[in-house]
Each structure stands twice: as structure tokens, then as C-alpha cells.
Protein backbone atom coordinates (compact mmCIF):
# COMPACT_ATOMS: atom_id res chain seq x y z
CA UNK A 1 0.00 0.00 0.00
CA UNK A 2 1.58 3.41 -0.66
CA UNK A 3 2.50 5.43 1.94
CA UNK A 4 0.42 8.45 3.05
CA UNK A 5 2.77 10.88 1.57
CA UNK A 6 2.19 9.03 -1.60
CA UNK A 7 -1.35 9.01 -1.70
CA UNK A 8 -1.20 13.06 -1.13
CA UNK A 9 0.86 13.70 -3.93
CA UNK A 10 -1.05 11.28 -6.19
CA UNK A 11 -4.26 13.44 -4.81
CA UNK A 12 -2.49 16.21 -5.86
CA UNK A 13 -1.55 15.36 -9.41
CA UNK A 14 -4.96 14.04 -9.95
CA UNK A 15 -7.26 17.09 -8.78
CA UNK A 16 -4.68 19.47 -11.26
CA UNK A 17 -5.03 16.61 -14.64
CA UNK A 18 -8.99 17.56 -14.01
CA UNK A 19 -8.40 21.09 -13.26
CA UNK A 20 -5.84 21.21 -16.80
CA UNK A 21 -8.90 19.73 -18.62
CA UNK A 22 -11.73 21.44 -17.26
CA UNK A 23 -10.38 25.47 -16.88
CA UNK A 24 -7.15 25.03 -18.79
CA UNK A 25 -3.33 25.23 -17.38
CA UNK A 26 -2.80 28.77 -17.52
CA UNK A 27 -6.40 29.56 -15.94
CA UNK A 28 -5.62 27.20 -12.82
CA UNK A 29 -4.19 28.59 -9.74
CA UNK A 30 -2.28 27.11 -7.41
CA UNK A 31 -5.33 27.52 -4.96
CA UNK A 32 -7.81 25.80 -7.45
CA UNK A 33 -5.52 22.88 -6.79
CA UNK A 34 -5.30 23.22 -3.17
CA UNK A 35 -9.35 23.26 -3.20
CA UNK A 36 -9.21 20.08 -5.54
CA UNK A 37 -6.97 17.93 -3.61
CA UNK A 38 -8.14 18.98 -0.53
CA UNK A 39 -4.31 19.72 1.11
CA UNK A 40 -3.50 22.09 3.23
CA UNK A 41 -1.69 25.33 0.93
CA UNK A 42 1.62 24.56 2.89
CA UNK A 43 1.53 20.88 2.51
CA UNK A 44 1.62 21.45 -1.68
CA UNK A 45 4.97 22.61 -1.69
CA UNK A 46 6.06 19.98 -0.13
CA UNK A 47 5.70 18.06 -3.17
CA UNK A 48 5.67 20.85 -5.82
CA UNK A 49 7.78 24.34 -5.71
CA UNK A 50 5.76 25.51 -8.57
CA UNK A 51 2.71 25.07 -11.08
CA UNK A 52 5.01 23.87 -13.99
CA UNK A 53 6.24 20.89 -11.82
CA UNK A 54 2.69 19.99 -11.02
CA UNK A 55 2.36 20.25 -15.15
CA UNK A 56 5.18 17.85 -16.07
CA UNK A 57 3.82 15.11 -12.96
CA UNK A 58 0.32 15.04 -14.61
CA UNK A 59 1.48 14.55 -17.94
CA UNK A 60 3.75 11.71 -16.52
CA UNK A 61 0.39 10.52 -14.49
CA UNK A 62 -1.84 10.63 -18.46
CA UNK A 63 1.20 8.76 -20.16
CA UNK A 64 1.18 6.28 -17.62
CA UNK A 65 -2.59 5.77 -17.89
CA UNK A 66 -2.58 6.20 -21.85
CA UNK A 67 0.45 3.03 -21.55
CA UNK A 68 -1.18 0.79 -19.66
CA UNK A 69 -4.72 1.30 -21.27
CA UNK A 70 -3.17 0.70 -24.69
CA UNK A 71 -1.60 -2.74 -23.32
CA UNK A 72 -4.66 -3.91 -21.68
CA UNK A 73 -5.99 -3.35 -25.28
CA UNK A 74 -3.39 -5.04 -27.37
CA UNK A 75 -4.04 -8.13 -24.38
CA UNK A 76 -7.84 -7.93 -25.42
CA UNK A 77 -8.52 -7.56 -29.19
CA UNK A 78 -6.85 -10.16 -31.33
CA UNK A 79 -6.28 -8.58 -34.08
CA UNK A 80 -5.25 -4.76 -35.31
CA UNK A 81 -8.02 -3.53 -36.97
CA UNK A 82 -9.99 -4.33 -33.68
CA UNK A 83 -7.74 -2.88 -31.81
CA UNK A 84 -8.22 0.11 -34.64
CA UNK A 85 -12.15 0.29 -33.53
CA UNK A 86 -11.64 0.34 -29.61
CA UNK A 87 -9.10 3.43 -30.00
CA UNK A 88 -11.54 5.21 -32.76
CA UNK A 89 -14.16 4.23 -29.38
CA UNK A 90 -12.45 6.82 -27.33
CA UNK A 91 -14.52 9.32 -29.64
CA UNK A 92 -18.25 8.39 -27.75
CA UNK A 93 -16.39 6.71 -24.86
CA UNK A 94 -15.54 10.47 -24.12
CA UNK A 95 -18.55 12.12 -25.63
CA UNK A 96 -20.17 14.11 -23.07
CA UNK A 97 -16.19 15.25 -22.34
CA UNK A 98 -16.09 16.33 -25.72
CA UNK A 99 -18.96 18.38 -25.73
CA UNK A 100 -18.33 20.30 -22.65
CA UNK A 101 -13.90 20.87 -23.09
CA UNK A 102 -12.96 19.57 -26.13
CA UNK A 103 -9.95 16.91 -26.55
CA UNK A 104 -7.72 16.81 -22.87
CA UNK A 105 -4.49 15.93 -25.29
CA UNK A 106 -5.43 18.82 -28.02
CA UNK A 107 -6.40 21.57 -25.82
CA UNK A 108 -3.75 21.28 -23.20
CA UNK A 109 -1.17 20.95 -26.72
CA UNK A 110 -3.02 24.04 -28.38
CA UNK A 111 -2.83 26.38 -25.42
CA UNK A 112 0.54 25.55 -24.33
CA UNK A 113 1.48 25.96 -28.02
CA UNK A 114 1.23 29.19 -27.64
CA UNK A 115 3.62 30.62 -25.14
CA UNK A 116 4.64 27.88 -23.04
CA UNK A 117 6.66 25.70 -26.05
CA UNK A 118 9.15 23.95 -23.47
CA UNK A 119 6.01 22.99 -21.73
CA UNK A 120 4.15 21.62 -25.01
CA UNK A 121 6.56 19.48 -25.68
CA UNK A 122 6.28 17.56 -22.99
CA UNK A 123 2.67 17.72 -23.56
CA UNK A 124 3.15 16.26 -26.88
CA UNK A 125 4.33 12.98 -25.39
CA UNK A 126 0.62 12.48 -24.87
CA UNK A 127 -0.17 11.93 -28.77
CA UNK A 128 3.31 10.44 -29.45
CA UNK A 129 2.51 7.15 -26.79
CA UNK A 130 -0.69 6.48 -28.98
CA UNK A 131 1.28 7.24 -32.26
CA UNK A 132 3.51 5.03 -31.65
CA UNK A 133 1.14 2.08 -30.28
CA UNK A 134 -0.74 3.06 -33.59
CA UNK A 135 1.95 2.78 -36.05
CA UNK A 136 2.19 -0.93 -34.71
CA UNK A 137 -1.19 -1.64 -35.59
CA UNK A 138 -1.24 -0.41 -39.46
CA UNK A 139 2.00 -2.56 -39.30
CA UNK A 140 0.54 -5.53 -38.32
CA UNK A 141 -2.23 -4.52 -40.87
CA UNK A 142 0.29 -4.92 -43.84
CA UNK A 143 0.68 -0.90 -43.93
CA UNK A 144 4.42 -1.05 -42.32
CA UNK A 145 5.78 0.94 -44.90
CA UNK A 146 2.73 3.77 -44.41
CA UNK A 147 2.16 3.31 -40.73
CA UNK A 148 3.67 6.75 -39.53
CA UNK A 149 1.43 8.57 -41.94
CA UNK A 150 -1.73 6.46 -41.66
CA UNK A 151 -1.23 7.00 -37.57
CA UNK A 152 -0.91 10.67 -38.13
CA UNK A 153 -3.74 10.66 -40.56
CA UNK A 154 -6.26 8.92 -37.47
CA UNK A 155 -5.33 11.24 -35.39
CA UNK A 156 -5.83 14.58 -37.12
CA UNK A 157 -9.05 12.78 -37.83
CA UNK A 158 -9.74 12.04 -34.58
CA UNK A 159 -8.46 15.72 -33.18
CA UNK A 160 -10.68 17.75 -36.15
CA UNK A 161 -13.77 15.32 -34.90
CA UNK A 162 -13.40 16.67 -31.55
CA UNK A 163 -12.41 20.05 -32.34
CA UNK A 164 -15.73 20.74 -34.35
CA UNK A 165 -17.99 18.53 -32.08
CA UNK A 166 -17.19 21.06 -29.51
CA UNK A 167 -17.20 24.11 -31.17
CA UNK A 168 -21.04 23.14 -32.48
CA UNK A 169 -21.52 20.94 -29.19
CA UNK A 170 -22.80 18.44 -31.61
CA UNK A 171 -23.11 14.06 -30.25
CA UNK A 172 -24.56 13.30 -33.40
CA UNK A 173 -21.78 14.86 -35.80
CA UNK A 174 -18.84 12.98 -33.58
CA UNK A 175 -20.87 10.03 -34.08
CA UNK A 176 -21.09 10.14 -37.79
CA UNK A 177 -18.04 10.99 -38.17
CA UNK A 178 -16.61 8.58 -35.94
CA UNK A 179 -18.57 5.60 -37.91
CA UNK A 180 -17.11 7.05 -41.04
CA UNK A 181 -13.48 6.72 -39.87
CA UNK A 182 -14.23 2.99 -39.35
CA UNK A 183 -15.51 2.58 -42.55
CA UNK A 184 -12.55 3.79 -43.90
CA UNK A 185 -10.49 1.57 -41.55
CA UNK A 186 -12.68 -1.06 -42.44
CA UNK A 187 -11.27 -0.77 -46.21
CA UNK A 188 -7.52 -0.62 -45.01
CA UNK A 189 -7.98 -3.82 -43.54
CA UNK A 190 -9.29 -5.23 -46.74
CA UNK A 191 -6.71 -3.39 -49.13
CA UNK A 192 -8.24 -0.62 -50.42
CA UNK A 193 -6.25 2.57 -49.38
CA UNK A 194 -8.47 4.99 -50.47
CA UNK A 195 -8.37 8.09 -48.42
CA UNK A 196 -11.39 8.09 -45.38
């Protein structure tokens, strides 16, 4: 069992990965967090001298998550383009998500984009642990040669579903749109590589 100490700073990183998603990094203050985890204001920099450090330990908390969840996957579908469909599920797994703050991985990306580029690119380790588990999948498909762009190409799918699903707080569009991307994944897996 981890130790107390432990459990507080995992409290901690988890109240500011919600906080990050729901108000945005630059619009969370250190106080938001204190309110979140429910710690006492002196006990935070215990564990954390400053906001950024909190940053970098959530993004190290969503990798971890985003790892294991895509190896509990590639233990329970058999085959790629299964595996394919689950991650295109994420889409109305996280609907109601979507509709309210857009994409967790995009927006933090897109505002820390902006003026906070050291940050981003630790941010960017969130897409590049599912590019990398989907580039194994188009391999396995027979795309090896095409996997990097294929992966990139699901992704920008997936991030301009999101993106416009919030913007016109539309389920139904993300839906569509998310059964259209299978279709077209659906062809890759029986050799036709015509763009979705």
C-alpha cells in the first residue's frame, strides 16, 4: 500500500489533470488545486515548488494511464483492426467530455502551443505514446511501410472530430463521423487505401 505521503501527492496530481482539462493550465491557480486535492496550501509545496512541476507530474500521471490502457488493449482484441475500432471508441467513450472541453491531449497541446513551447513538448508525449502504439497496428495490418502517416492521418481525424464537435456541441456529428473513420479503416484492412 503506498504510503500516506504518496497518496497526497497522487491526490495532488490528480485534482490538477482535471483542473488542466476542465479550466485550462494557464487559468488554474495554485489555490484551485489546493481546493481540488483537498491539502493544506503549505503541505503542496512539499511536493511541488511551482505550477510547472505539477504540469510535467500530470502529464507523466496521463502517459502512464494512456500506456497501460493501450496494453490492456493489445491483451484484449486479437487482431489490429480491432484494436483500430476500440481506440476510434475513445470518440463516444468520451462524448459528453467532448462536448463540454474539447480533446484533454489537443487543448492542453493548443494552449501551451502558444507561449509555453518547453512545456508543449512535454505535452506532446501524450499523442506520441498512442502514435507510436498506432503505427504498430497499421503494421501488423500490412501498412508497415505507411504506418507513420496512416497514424498521423487517425489522429488529425480524430483531433478535427473533436475540435468541431465542440465548437457546435454536436453528439450526433462525432458520431457520424466517428462511424465514417471505421468505414474507412474497415477498407484498409481489406486493401483498399483509399483516403477516409
Amino acid at each position: 500500500m503506498p504510503k500516506k505521503s504518496e497518496r497526497t501527492r497522487q491526490r495532488i496530481v490528480e485534482a490538477a489533470n482535471r483542473l488542466f482539462y476542465h479550466k485550462g493550465y494557464n487559468q488554474t491557480s495554485f489555490s484551485d488545486v489546493v481546493q481540488a486535492a483537498a491539502v493544506p496550501r503549505g503541505n503542496i509545496y512539499y511536493y511541488f515548488k511551482t505550477k510547472d512541476e505539477i504540469l510535467e507530474a500530470a502529464i507523466r500521471y496521463r502517459t502512464g494511464r494512456i500506456s497501460q490502457m493501450l496494453e490492456q488493449w493489445t491483451g484484449s482484441y486479437k487482431t489490429p483492426i480491432q484494436r483500430l475500432h476500440r481506440f476510434l471508441d475513445i470518440l463516444s467513450d468520451s462524448s459528453d467530455a467532448i462536448m463540454r472541453y474539447g480533446c484533454p491531449m489537443g487543448t492542453l497541446n493548443t494552449e501551451l502551443g502558444k507561449e509555453q513551447r518547453d512545456l508543449q513538448r512535454q505535452a506532446e508525449n501524450l499523442f506520441k505514446v498512442f502514435e507510436s502504439w498506432l503505427v504498430d497496428q497499421f503494421s501488423e495490418l500490412g501498412y508497415a511501410e505507411r504506418a507513420h502517416e496512416l497514424s498521423l492521418r487517425l489522429m488529425a481525424f480524430g483531433q478535427g472530430i473533436n475540435v468541431m464537435s465542440h465548437v457546435h456541441n454536436d453528439p450526433a456529428f462525432l458520431r457520424r463521423e466517428k462511424e465514417r473513420l471505421g468505414a474507412w479503416l474497415d477498407r484498409l484492412a481489406e486493401g483498399n487505401d483509399e483516403c477516409a
